[in-house]
C-alpha atoms as a PDB file:
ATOM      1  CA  UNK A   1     121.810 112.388 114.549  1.00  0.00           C
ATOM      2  CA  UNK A   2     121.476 115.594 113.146  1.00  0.00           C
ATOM      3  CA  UNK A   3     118.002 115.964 112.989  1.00  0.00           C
ATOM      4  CA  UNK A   4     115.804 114.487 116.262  1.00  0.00           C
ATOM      5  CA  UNK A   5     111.856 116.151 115.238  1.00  0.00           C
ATOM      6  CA  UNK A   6     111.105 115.220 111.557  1.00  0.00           C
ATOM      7  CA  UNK A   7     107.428 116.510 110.361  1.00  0.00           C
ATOM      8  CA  UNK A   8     105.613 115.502 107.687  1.00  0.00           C
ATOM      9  CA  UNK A   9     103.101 117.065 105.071  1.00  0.00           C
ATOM     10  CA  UNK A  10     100.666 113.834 104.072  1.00  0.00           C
ATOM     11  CA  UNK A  11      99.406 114.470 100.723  1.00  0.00           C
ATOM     12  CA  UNK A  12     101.777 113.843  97.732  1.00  0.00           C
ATOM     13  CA  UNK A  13     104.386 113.856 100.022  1.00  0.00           C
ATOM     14  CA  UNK A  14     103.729 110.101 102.446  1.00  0.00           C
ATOM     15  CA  UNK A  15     100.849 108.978 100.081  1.00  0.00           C
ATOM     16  CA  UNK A  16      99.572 109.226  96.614  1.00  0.00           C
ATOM     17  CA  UNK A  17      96.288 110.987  97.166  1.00  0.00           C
ATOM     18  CA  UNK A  18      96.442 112.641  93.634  1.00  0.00           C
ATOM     19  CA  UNK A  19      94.249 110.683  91.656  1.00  0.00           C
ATOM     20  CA  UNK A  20      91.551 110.415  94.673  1.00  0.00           C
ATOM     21  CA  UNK A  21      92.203 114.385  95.023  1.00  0.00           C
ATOM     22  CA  UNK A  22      91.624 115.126  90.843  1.00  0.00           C
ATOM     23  CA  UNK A  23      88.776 112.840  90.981  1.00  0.00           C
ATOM     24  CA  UNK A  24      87.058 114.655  94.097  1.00  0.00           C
ATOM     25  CA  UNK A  25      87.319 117.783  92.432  1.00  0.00           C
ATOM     26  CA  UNK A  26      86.348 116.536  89.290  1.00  0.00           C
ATOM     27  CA  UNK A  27      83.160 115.017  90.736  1.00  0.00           C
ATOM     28  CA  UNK A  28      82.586 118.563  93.023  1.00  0.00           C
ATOM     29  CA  UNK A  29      83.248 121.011  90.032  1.00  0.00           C
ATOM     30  CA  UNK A  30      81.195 118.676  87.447  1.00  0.00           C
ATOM     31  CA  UNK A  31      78.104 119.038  89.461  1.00  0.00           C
ATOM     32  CA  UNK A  32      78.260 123.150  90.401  1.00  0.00           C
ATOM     33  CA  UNK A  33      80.426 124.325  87.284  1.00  0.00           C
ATOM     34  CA  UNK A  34      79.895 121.888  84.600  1.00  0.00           C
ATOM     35  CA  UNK A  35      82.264 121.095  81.645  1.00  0.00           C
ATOM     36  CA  UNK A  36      84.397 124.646  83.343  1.00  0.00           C
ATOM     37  CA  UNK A  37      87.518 122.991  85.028  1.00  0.00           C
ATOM     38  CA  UNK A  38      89.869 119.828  83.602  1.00  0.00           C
ATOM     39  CA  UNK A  39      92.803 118.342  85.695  1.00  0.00           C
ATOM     40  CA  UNK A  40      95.736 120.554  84.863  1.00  0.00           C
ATOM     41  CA  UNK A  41      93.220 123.902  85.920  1.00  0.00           C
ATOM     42  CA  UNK A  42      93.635 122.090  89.712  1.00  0.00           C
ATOM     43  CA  UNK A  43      97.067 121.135  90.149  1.00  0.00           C
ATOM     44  CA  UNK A  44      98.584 125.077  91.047  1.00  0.00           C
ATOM     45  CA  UNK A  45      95.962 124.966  93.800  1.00  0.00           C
ATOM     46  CA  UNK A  46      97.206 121.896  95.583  1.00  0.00           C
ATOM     47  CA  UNK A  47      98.602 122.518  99.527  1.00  0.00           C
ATOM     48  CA  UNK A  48      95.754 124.813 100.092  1.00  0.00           C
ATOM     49  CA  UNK A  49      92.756 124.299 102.368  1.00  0.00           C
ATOM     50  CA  UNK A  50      90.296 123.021 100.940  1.00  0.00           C
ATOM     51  CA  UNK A  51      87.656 125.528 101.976  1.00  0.00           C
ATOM     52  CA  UNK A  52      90.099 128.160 100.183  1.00  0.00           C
ATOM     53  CA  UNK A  53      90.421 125.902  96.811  1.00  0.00           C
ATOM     54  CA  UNK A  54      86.621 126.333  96.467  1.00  0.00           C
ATOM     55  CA  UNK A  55      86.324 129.415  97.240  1.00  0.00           C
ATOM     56  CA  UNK A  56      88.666 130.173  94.648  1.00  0.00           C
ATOM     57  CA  UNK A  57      87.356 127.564  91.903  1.00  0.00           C
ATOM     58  CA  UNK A  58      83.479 128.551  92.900  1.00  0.00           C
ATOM     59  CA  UNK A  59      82.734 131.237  95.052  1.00  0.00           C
ATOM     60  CA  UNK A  60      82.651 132.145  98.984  1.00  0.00           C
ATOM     61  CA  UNK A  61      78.393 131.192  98.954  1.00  0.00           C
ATOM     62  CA  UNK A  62      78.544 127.811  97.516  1.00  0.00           C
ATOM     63  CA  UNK A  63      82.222 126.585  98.979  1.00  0.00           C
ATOM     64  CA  UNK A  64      80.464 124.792 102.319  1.00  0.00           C
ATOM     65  CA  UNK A  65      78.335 122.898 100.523  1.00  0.00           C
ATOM     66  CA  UNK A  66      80.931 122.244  97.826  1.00  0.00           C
ATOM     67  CA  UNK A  67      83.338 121.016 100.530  1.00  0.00           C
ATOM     68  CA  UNK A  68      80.597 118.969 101.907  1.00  0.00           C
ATOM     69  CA  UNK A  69      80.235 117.226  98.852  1.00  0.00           C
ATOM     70  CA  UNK A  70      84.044 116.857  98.182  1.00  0.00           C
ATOM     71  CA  UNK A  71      84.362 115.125 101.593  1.00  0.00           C
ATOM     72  CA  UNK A  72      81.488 112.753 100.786  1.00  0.00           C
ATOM     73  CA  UNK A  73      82.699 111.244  97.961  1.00  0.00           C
ATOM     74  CA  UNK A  74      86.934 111.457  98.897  1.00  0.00           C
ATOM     75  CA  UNK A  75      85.713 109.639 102.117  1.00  0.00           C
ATOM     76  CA  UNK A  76      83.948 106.658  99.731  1.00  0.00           C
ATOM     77  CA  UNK A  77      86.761 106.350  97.225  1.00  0.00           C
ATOM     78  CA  UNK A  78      89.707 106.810  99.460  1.00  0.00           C
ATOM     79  CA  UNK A  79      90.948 103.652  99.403  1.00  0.00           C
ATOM     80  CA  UNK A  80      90.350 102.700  95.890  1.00  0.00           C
ATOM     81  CA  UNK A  81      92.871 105.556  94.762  1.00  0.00           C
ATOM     82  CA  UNK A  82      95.232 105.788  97.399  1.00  0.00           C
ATOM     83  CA  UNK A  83      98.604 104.653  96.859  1.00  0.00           C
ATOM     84  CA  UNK A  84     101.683 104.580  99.192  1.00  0.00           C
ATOM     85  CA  UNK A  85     104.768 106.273  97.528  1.00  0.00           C
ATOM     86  CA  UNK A  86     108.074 104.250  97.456  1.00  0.00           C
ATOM     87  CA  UNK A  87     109.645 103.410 100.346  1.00  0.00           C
ATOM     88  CA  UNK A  88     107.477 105.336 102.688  1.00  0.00           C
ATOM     89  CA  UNK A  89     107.116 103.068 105.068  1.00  0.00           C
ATOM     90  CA  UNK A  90     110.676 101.397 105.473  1.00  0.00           C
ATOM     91  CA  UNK A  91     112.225 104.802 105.840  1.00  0.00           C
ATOM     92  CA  UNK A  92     109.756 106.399 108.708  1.00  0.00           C
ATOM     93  CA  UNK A  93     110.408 102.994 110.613  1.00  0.00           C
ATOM     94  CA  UNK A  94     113.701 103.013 110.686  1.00  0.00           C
ATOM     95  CA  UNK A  95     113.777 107.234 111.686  1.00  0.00           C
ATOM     96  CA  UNK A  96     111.548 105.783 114.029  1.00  0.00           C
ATOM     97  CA  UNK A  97     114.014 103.312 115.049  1.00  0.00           C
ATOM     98  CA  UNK A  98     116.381 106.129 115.605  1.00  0.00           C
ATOM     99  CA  UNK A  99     114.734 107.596 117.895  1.00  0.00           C
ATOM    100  CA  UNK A 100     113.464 110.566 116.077  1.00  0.00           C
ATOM    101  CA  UNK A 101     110.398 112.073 117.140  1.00  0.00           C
ATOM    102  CA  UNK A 102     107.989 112.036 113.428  1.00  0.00           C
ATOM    103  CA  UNK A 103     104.577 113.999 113.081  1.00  0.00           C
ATOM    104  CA  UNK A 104     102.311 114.667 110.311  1.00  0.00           C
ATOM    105  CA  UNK A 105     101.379 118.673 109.446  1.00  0.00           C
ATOM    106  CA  UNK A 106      98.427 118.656 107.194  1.00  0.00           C
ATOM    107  CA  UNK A 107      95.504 121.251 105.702  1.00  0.00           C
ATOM    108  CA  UNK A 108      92.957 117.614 105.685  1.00  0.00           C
ATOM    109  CA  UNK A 109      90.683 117.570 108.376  1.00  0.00           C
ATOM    110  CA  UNK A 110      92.133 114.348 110.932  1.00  0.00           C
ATOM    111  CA  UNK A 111      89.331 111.881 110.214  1.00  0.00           C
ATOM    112  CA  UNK A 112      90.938 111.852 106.450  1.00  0.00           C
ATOM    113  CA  UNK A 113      94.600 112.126 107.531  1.00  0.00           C
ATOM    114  CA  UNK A 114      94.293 109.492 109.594  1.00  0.00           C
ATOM    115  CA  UNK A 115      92.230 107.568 107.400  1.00  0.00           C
ATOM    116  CA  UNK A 116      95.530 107.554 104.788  1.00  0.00           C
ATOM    117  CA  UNK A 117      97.919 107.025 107.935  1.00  0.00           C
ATOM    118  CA  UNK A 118      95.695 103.846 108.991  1.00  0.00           C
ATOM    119  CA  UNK A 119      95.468 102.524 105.412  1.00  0.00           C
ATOM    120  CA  UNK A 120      99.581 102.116 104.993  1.00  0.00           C
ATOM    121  CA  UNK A 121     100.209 101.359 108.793  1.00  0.00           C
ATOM    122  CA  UNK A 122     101.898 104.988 109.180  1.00  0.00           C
ATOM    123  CA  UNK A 123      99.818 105.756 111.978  1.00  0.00           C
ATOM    124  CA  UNK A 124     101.759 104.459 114.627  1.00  0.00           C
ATOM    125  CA  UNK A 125     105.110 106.087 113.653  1.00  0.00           C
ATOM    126  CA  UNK A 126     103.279 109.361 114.710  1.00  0.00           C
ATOM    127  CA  UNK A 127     103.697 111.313 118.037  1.00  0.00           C
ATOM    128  CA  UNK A 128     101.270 113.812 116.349  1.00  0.00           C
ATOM    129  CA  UNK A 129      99.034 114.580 113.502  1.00  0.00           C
ATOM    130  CA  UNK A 130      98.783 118.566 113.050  1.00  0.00           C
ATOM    131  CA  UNK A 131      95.233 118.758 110.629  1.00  0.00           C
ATOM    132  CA  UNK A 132      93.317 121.757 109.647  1.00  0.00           C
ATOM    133  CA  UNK A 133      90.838 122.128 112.906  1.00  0.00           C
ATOM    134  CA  UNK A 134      93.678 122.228 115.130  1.00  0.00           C
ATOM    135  CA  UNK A 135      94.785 125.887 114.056  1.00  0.00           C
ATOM    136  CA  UNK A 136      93.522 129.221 112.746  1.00  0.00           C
ATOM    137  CA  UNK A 137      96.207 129.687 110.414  1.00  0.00           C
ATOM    138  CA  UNK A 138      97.772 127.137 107.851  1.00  0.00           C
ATOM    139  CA  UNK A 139     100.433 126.901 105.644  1.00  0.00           C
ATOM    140  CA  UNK A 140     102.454 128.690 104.843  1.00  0.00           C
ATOM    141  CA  UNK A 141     102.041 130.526 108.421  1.00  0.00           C
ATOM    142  CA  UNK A 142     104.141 128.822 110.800  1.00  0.00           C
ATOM    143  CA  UNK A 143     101.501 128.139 113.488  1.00  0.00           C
ATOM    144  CA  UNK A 144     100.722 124.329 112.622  1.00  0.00           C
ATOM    145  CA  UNK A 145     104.861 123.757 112.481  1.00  0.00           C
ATOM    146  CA  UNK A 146     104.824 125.592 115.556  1.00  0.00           C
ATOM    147  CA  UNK A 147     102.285 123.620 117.445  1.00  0.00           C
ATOM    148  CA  UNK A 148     103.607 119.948 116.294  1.00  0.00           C
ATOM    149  CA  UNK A 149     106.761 121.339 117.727  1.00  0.00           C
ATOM    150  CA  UNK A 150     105.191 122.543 120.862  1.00  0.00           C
ATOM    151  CA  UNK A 151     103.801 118.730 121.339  1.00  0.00           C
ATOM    152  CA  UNK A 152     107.099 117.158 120.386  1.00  0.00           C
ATOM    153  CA  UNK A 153     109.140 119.553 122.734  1.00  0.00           C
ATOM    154  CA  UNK A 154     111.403 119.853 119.470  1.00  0.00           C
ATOM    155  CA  UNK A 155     114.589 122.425 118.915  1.00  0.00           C
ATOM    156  CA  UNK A 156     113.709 124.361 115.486  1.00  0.00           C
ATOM    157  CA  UNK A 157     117.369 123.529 114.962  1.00  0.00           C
ATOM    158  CA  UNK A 158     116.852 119.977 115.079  1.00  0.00           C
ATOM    159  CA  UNK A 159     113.799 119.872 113.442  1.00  0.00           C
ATOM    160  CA  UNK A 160     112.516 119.801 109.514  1.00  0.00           C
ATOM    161  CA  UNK A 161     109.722 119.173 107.247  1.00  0.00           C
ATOM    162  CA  UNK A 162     108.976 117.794 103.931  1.00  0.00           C
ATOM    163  CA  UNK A 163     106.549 118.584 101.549  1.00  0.00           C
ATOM    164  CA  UNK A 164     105.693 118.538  98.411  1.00  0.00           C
ATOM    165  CA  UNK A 165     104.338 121.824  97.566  1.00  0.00           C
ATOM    166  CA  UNK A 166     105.185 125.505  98.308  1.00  0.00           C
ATOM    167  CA  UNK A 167     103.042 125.991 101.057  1.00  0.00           C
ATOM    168  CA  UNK A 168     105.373 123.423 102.540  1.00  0.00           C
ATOM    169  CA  UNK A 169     108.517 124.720 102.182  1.00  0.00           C
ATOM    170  CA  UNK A 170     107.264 128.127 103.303  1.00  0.00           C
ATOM    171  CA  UNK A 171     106.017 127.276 106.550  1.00  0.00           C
ATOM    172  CA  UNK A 172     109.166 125.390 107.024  1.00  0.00           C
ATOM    173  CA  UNK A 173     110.928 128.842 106.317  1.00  0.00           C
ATOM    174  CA  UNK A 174     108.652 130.785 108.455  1.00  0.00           C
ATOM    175  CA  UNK A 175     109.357 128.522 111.298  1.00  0.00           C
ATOM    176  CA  UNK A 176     112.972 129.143 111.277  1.00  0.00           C
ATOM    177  CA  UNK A 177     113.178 124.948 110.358  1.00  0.00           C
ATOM    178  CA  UNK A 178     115.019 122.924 107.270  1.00  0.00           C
ATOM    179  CA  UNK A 179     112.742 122.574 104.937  1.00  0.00           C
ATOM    180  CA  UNK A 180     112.878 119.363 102.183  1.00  0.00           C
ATOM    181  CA  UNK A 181     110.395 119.393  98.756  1.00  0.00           C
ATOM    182  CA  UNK A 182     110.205 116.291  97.520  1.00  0.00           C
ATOM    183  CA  UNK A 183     110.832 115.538  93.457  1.00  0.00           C
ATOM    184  CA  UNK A 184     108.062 113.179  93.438  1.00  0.00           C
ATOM    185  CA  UNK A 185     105.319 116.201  93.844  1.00  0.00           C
ATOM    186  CA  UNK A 186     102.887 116.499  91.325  1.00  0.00           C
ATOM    187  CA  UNK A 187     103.739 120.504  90.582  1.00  0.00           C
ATOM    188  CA  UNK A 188     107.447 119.710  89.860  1.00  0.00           C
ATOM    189  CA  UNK A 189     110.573 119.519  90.720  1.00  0.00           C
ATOM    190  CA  UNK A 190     111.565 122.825  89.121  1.00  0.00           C
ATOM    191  CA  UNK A 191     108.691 123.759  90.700  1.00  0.00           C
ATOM    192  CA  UNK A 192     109.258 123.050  94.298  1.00  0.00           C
ATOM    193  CA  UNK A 193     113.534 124.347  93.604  1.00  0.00           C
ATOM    194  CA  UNK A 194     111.360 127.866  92.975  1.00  0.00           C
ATOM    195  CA  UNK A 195     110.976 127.859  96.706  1.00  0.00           C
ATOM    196  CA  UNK A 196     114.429 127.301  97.441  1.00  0.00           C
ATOM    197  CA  UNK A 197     113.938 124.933 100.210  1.00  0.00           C
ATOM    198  CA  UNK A 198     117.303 123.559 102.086  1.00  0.00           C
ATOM    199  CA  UNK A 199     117.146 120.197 100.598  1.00  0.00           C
ATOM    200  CA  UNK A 200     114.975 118.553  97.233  1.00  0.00           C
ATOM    201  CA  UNK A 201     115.552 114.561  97.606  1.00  0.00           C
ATOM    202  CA  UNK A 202     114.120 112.063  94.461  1.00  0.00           C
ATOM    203  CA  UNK A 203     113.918 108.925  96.786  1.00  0.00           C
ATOM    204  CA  UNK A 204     112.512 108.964 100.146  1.00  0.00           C
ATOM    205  CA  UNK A 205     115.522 106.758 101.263  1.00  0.00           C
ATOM    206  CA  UNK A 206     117.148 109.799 100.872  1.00  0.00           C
ATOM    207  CA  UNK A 207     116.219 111.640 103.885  1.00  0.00           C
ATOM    208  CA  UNK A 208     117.787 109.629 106.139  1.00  0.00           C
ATOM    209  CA  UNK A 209     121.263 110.215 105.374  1.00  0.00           C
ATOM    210  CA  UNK A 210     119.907 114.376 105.829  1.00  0.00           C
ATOM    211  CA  UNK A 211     118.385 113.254 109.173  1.00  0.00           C
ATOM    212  CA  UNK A 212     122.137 111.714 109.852  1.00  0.00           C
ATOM    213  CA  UNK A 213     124.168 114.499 108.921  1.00  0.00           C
END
C-alpha cells in the first residue's frame, strides 16, 4: 500500500453540505444585508473559516453575531440538506479495511463535523477529526495537516489529503503531502486543476487504486 495516513476535508468533499451551507448564508446575509448577496456571490468563499467568510461578506463588528446566527440555524437544518456523496462510505471502509489510518481536517467547529460524520456512519472510520478550535492557523497553513499527522504518527510520504477546494490542496502542498481535489467540488474541476494538486479523481472509488499504488 502506497499510501498508509489518508486525511480528509468534510465539506463537499465526504458530504454534500452545499445546499445546507447556501441556505445558512442565505438566511445570515438576508437578515444583516438584505436583498445584497445571491448564491453564486458565496461559492469563491467556500474552504474558509467561517468567522473569515463574514468578515469578508459583512464586516469584522457584526461577524460574531453573524456566525452565531449561521450556527443556529445550520445546526436545525443539518440533516434535512445533508447528503452523502457517492460511494463515500464503501470506499473509507474498505481503506479502513486496509489498514490505513483515515482522519478528517476541517475549518467546522467538531460539534458540526461530527454531527455530518454521525449522520452517514463515517464517524467510526476516524482515528481523528482535526476542526477549527483545535489550531490557530487553518488552511491553507499546514498546521491542522500537521497535527492529524502528529496524532496518526503518519510519514508525510505516506500520507495525503483530499479536498475539494484550494485551501485543500494548498495545505496539502505546504505539508510536503499528495494532495487529491476532487471533480465533484462545487467551484470546479478546472477550478481545483488551477491548484495543480498531484491527483483530481471524478469517483471516489477512485482513490483507492492511488492509495494502492
Amino acid at each position: 500500500m502506497r499510501y498508509k495516513t489518508i486525511l480528509f476535508d468534510l465539506d463537499g468533499t465526504l458530504i454534500n453540505t452545499n445546499e445546507l451551507i447556501i441556505n445558512s448564508f442565505l438566511y445570515t446575509l438576508e437578515k444583516y444585508f438584505p436583498n445584497k448577496y445571491n448564491r453564486e456571490s458565496l461559492i469563491p468563499h467556500f474552504g474558509k473559516p467561517l468567522h473569515d467568510q463574514m468578515v469578508i461578506l459583512g464586516n469584522e463588528e457584526l461577524a460574531p453575531e453573524m456566525v452565531k446566527t449561521y450556527r443556529e440555524h445550520n445546526i436545525k437544518n443539518h440533516d434535512r440538506f445533508v447528503e452523502e456523496f457517492p460511494h463515500v462510505k464503501e470506499v473509507i471502509s474498505q481503506l479502513y479495511d486496509f489498514g490505513a489510518k483515515l482522519g478528517v481536517v476541517t475549518t467546522k467547529m467538531s460539534t458540526t463535523a461530527l454531527m455530518g460524520l454521525k449522520l452517514f456512519e463515517l464517524d467510526k472510520f476516524m482515528s481523528t477529526v482535526i476542526a477549527y478550535e483545535d489550531t490557530e492557523l487553518h488552511k491553507p497553513a499546514p498546521d491542522p495537516i500537521i497535527l492529524a499527522m502528529e496524532r496518526l504518527e503518519a510519514d508525510p510520504r505516506t500520507t495525503l489529503m483530499l479536498g475539494d477546494s484550494q485551501y485543500d490542496i494548498q495545505a496539502a502542498q505546504n505539508a510536503g503531502i499528495t494532495s487529491i481535489g476532487v471533480g465533484w467540488s462545487i467551484k470546479g474541476k478546472d477550478f481545483i486543476r488551477g491548484y495543480n494538486p498531484d491527483y483530481i479523481i471524478d469517483d471516489m472509488r477512485e482513490l483507492l487504486s492511488i492509495v494502492k499504488g
